[in-house]
C-alpha atoms as a PDB file:
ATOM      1  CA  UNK A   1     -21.891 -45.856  72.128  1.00  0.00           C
ATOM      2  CA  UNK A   2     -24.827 -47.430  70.333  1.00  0.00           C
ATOM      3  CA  UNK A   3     -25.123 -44.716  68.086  1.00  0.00           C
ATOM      4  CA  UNK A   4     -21.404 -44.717  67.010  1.00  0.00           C
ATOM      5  CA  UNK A   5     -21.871 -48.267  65.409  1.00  0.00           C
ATOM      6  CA  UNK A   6     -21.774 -48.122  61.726  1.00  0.00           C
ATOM      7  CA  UNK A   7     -25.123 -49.868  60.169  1.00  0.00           C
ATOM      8  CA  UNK A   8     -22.841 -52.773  58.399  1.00  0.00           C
ATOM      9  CA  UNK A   9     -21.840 -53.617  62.220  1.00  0.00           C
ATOM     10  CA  UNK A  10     -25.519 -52.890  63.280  1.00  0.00           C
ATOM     11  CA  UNK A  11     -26.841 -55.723  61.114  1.00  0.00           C
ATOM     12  CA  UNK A  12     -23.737 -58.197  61.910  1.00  0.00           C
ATOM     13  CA  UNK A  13     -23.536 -57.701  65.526  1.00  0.00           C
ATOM     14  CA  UNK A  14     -27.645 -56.926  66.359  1.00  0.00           C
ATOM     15  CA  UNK A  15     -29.651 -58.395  63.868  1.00  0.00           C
ATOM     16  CA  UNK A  16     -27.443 -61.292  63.097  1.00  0.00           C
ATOM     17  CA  UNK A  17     -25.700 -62.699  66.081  1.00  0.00           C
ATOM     18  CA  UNK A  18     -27.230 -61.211  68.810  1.00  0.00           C
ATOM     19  CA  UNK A  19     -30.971 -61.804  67.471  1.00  0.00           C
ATOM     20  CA  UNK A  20     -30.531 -64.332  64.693  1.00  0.00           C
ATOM     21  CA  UNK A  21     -33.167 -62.812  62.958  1.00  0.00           C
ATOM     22  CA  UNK A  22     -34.726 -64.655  59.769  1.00  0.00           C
ATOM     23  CA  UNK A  23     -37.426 -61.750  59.268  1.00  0.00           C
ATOM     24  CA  UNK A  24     -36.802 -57.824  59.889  1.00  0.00           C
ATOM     25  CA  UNK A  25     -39.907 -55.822  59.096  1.00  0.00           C
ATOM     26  CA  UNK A  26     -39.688 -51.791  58.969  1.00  0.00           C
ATOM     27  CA  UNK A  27     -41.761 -48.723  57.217  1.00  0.00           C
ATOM     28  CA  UNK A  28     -40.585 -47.512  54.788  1.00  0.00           C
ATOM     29  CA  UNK A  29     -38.175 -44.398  56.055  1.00  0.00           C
ATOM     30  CA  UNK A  30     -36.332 -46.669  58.685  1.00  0.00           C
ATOM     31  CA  UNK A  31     -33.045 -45.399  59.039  1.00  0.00           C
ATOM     32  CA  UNK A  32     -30.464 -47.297  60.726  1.00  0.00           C
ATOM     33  CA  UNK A  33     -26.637 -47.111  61.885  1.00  0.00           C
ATOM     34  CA  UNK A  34     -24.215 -44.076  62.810  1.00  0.00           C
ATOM     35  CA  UNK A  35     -25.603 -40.920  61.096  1.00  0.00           C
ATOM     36  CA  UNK A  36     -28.985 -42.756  59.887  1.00  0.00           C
ATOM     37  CA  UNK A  37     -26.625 -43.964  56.779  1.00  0.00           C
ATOM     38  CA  UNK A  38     -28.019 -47.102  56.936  1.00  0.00           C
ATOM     39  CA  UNK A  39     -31.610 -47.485  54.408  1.00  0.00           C
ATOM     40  CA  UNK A  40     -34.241 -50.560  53.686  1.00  0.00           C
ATOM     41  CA  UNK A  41     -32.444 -50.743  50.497  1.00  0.00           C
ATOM     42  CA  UNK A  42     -29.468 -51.339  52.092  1.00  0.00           C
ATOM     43  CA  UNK A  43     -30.667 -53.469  54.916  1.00  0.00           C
ATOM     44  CA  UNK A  44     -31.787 -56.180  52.359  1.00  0.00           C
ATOM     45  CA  UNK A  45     -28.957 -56.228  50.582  1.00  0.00           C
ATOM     46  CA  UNK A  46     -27.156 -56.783  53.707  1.00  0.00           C
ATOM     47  CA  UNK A  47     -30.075 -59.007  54.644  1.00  0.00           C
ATOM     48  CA  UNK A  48     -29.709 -61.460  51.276  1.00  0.00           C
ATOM     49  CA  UNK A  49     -25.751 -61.681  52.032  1.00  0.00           C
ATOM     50  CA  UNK A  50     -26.860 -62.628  55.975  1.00  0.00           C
ATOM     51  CA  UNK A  51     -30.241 -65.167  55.448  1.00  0.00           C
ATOM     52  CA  UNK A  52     -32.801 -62.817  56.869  1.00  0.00           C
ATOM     53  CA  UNK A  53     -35.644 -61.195  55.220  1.00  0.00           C
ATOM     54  CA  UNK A  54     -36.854 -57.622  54.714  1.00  0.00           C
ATOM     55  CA  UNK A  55     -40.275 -56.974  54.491  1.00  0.00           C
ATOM     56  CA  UNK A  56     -41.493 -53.306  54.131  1.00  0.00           C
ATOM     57  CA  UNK A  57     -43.999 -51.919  56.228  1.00  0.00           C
ATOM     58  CA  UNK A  58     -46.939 -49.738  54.586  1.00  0.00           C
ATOM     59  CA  UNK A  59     -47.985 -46.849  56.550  1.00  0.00           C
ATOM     60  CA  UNK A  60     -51.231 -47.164  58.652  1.00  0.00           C
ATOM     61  CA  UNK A  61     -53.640 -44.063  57.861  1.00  0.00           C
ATOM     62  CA  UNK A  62     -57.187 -42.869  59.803  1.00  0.00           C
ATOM     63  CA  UNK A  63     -59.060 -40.234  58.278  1.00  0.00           C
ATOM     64  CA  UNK A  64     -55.986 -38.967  55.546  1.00  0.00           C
ATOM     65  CA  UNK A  65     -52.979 -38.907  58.574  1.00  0.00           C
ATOM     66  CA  UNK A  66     -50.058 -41.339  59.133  1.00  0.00           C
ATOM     67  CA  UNK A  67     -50.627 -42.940  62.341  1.00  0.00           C
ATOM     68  CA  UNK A  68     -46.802 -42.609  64.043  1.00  0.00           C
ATOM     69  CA  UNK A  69     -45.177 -43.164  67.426  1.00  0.00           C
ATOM     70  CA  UNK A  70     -44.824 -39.654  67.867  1.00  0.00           C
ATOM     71  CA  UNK A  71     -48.076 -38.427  67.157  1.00  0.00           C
ATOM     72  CA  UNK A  72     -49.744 -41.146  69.257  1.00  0.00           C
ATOM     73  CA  UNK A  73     -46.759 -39.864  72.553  1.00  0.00           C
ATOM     74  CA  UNK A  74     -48.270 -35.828  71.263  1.00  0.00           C
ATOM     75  CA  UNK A  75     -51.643 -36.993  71.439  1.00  0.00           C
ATOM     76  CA  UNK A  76     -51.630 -38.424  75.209  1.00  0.00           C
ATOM     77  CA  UNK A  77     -49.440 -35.388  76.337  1.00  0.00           C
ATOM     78  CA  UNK A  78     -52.526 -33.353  74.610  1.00  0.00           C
ATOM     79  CA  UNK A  79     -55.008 -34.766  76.548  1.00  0.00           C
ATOM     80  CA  UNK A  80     -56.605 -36.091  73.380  1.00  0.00           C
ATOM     81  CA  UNK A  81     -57.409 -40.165  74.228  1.00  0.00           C
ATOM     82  CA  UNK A  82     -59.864 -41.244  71.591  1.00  0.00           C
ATOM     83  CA  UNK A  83     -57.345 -39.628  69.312  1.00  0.00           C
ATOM     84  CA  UNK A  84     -54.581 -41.947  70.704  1.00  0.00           C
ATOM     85  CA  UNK A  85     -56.982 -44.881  71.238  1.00  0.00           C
ATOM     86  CA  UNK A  86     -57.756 -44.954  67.158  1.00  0.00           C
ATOM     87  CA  UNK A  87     -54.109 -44.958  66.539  1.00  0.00           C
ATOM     88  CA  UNK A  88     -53.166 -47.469  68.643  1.00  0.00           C
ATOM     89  CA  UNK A  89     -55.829 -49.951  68.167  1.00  0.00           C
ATOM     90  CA  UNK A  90     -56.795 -50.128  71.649  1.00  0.00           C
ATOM     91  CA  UNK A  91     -57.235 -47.484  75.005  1.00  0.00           C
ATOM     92  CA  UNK A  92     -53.990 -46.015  76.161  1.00  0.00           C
ATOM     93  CA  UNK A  93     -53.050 -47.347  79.371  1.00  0.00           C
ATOM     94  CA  UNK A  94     -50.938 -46.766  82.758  1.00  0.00           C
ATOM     95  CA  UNK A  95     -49.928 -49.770  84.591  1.00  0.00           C
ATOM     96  CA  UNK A  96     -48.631 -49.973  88.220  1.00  0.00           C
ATOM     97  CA  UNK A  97     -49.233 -50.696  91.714  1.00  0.00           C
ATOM     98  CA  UNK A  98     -51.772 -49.081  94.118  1.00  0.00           C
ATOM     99  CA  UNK A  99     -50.353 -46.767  96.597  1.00  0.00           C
ATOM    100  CA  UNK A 100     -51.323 -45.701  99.988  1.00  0.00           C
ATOM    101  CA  UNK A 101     -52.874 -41.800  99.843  1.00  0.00           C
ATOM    102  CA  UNK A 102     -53.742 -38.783 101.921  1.00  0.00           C
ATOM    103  CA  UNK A 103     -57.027 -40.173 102.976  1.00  0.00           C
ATOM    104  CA  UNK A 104     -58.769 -37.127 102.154  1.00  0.00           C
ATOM    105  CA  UNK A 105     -60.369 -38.309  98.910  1.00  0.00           C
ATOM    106  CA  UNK A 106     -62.189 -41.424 100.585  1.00  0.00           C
ATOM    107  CA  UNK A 107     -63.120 -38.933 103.674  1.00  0.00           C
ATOM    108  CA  UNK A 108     -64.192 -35.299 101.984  1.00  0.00           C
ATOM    109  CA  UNK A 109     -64.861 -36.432  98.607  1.00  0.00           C
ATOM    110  CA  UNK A 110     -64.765 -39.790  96.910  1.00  0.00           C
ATOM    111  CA  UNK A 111     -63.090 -42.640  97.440  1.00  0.00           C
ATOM    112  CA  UNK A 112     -60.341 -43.255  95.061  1.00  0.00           C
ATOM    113  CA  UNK A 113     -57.494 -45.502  95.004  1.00  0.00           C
ATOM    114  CA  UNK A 114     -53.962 -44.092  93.554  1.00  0.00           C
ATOM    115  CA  UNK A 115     -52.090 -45.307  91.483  1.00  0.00           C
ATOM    116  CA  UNK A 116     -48.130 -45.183  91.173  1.00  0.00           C
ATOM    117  CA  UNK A 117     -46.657 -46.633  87.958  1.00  0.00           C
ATOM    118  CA  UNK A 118     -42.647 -46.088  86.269  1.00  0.00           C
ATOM    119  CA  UNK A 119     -44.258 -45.045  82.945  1.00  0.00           C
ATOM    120  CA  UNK A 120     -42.863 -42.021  81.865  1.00  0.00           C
ATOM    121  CA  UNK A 121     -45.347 -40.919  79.238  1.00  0.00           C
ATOM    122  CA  UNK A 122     -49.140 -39.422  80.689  1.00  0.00           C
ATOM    123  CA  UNK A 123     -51.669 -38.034  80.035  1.00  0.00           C
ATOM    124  CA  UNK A 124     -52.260 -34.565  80.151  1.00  0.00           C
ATOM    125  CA  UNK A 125     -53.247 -33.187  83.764  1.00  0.00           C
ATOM    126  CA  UNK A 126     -57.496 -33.285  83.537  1.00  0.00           C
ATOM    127  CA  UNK A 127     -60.090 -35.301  84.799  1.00  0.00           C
ATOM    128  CA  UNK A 128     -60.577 -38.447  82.762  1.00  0.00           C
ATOM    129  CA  UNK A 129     -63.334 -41.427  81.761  1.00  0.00           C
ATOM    130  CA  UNK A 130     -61.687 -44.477  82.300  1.00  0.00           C
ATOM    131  CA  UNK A 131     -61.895 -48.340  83.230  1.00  0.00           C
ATOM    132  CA  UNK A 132     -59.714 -49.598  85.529  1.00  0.00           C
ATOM    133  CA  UNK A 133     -58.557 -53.257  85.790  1.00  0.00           C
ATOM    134  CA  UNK A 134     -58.170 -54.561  89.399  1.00  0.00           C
ATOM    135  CA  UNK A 135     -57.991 -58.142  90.756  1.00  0.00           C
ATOM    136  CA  UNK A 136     -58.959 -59.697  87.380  1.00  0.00           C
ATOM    137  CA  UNK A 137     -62.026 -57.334  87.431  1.00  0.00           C
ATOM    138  CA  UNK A 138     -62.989 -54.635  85.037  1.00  0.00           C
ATOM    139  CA  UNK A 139     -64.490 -51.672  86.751  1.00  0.00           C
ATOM    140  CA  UNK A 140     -65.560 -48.347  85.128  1.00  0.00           C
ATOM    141  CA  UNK A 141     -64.211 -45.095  86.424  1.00  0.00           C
ATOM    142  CA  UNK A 142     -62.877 -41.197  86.548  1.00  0.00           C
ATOM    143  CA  UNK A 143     -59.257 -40.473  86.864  1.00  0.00           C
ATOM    144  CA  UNK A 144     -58.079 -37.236  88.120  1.00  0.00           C
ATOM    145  CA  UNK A 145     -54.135 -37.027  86.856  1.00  0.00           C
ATOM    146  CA  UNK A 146     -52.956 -33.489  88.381  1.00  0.00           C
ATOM    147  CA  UNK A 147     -51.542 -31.818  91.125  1.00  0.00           C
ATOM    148  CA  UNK A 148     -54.804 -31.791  93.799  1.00  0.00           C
ATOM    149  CA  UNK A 149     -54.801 -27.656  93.734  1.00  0.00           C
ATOM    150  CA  UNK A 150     -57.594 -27.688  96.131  1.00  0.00           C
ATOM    151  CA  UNK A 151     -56.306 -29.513  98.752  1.00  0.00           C
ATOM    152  CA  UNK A 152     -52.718 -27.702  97.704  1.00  0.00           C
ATOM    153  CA  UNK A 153     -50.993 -30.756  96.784  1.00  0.00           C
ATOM    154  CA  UNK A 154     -47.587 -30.714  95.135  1.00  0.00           C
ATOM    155  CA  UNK A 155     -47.156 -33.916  93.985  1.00  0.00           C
ATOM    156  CA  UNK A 156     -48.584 -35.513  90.786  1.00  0.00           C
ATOM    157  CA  UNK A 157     -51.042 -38.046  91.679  1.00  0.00           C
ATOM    158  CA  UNK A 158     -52.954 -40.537  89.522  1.00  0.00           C
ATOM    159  CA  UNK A 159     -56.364 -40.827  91.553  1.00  0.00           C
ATOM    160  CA  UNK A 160     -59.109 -43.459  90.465  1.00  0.00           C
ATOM    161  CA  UNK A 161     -62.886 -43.592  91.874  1.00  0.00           C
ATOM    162  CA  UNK A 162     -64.491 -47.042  90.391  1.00  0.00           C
ATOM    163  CA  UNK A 163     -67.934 -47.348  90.162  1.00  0.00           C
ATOM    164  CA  UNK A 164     -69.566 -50.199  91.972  1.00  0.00           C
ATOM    165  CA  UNK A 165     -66.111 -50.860  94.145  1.00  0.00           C
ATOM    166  CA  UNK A 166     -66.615 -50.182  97.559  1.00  0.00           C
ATOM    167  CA  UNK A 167     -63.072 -52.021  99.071  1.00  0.00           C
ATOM    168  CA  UNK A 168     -60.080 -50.198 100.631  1.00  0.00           C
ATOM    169  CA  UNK A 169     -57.024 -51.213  99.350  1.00  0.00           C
ATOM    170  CA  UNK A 170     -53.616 -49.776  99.737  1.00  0.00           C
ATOM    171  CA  UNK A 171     -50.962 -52.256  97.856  1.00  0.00           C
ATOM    172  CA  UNK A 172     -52.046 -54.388  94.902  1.00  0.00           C
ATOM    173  CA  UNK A 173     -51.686 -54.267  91.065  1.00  0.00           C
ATOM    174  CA  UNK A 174     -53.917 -52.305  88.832  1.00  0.00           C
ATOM    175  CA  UNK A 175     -53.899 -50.735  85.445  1.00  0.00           C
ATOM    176  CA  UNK A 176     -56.176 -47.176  84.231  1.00  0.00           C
ATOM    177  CA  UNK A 177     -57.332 -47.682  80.853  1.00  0.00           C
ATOM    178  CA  UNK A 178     -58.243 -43.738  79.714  1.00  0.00           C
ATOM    179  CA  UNK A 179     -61.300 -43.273  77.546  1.00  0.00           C
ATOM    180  CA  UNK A 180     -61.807 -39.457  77.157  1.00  0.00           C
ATOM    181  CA  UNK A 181     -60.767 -36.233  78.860  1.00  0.00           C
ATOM    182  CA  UNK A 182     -63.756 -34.569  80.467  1.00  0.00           C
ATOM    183  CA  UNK A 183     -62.103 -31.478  81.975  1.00  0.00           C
ATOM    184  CA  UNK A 184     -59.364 -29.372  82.731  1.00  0.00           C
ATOM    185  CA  UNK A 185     -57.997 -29.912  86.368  1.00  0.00           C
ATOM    186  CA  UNK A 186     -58.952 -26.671  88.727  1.00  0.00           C
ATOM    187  CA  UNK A 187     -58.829 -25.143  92.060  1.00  0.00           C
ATOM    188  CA  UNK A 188     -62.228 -24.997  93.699  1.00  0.00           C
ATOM    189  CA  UNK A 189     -62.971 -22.709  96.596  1.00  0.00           C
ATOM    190  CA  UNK A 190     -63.937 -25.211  99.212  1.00  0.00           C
ATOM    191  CA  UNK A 191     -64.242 -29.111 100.058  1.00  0.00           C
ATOM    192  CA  UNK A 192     -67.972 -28.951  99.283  1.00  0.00           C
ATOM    193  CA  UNK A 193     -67.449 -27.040  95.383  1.00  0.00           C
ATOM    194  CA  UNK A 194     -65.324 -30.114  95.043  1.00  0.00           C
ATOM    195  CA  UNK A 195     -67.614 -32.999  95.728  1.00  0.00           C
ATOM    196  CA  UNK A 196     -69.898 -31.428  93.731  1.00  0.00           C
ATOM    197  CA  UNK A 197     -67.765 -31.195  90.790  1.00  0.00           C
ATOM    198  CA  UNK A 198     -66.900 -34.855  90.969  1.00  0.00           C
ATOM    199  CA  UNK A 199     -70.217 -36.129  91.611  1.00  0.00           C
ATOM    200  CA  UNK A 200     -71.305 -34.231  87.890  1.00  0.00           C
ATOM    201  CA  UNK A 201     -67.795 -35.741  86.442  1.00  0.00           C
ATOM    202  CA  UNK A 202     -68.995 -39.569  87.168  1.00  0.00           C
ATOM    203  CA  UNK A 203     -72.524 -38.335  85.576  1.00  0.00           C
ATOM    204  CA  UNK A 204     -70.651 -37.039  82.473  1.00  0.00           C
ATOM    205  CA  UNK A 205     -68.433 -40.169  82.928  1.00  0.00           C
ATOM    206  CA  UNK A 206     -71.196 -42.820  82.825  1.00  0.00           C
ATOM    207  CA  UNK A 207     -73.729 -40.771  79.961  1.00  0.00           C
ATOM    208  CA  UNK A 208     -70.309 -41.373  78.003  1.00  0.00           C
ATOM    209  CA  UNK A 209     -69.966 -45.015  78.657  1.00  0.00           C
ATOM    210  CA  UNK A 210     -73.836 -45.370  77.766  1.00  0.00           C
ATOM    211  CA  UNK A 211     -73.522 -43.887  74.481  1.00  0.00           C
ATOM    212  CA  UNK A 212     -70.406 -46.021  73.586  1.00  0.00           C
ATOM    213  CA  UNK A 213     -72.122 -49.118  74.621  1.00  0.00           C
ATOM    214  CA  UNK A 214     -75.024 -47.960  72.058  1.00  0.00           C
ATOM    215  CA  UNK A 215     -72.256 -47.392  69.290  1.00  0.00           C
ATOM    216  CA  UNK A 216     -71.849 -49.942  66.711  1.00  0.00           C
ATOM    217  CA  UNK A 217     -68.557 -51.422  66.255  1.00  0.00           C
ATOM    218  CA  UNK A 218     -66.780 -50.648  63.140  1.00  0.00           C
ATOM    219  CA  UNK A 219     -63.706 -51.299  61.637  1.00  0.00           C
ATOM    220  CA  UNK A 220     -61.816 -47.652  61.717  1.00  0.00           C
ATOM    221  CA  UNK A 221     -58.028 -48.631  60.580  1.00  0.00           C
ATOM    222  CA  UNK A 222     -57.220 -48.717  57.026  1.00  0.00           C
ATOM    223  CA  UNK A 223     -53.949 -49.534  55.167  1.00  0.00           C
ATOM    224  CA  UNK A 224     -53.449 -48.316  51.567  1.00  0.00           C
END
């Protein structure tokens, strides 16, 4: 229905009395209104006949690309984090609430706490660097977002093992803030190939957060 409304009726019934909006800001190839018919050029004309203000939007660039919506969404389903951490300006993030799992984690492997969040966007199935945010605490961590083809799960889970966190918890808030992708998910042939593999993930995981605590901070995002 939304997408039937012409972009004259957009601005009247959205922008005007449903937000009364005094400033609209938008890049540059906003489009807006039933078949896109609707331009900047004609949203500040409309905007000078309504009191509001249209301000145009330069694009953000890093390294010679447009940083965009969509290629931030492609770079997360890509695995590709520090990709979609420079575009957004900060670590890309799943929020939700801790849910009760298996119990084979804590018992043959690690312990890890799982999280279950609405989002629909994530990251690419892999084995991740992460921090995790948890009670008003910051912890470091690995994040295993996959299947569990080991243990022949069929379910996606979102698995977290925090360094320095030794509490069981089954309910609770918590957000997974994700850093880099270290690896591909895999099957391994026993319990014991497993542990192994995760103990030499937190090794990679905390060599990584050593070298970007020795990083200097820079300022990386340039408009023209």
């Amino acid at each position: 229905e939304l997408s039937r409304v012409s972009a004259e009726d957009f601005v009247r019934e959205i922008l005007v009395d449903g937000l009364h909006a005094r400033l609209v800001l938008v890049g540059g190839n906003f489009r807006f209104g039933h078949r896109h018919a609707g331009d900047t050029r004609l949203l500040t004309e409309l905007g000078r006949q309504n009191s509001f203000a249209v301000e145009n939007i330069a694009p953000v660039e890093i390294h010679g690309t447009v940083v965009s919506s969509s290629g931030i969404r492609q770079a997360v389903r890509d695995g590709r984090m520090s990709r979609a951490g420079r575009w957004l300006g900060r670590a890309f993030s799943l929020t939700g609430a801790i849910r009760a799992g298996t119990g084979q984690g804590r018992h043959l492997v690690v312990p890890t706490l799982n999280l279950e969040t609405g989002q629909e966007l994530l990251p690419r199935t892999g084995v991740y660097a992460t921090e995790t945010s948890l009670g008003g605490r910051e912890y470091r961590s690995v994040t295993n977002v996959g299947f569990r083809p080991t243990f022949d799960g069929r379910r996606l889970t979102i698995e977290s093992h925090l360094f320095n966190f030794s509490q069981e918890l089954s309910s609770g808030p918590m957000e997974v803030r994700f850093c880099t992708r270290l690896r591909e998910e895999q099957k391994f042939p026993s319990v014991d190939a497993l542990r192994a593999q995760v103990l030499r993930d937190i090794v990679r995981a905390q060599n990584f957060f050593r070298r970007r605590d020795r990083r200097p901070t820079r300022q990386t995002v340039q408009s023209p």
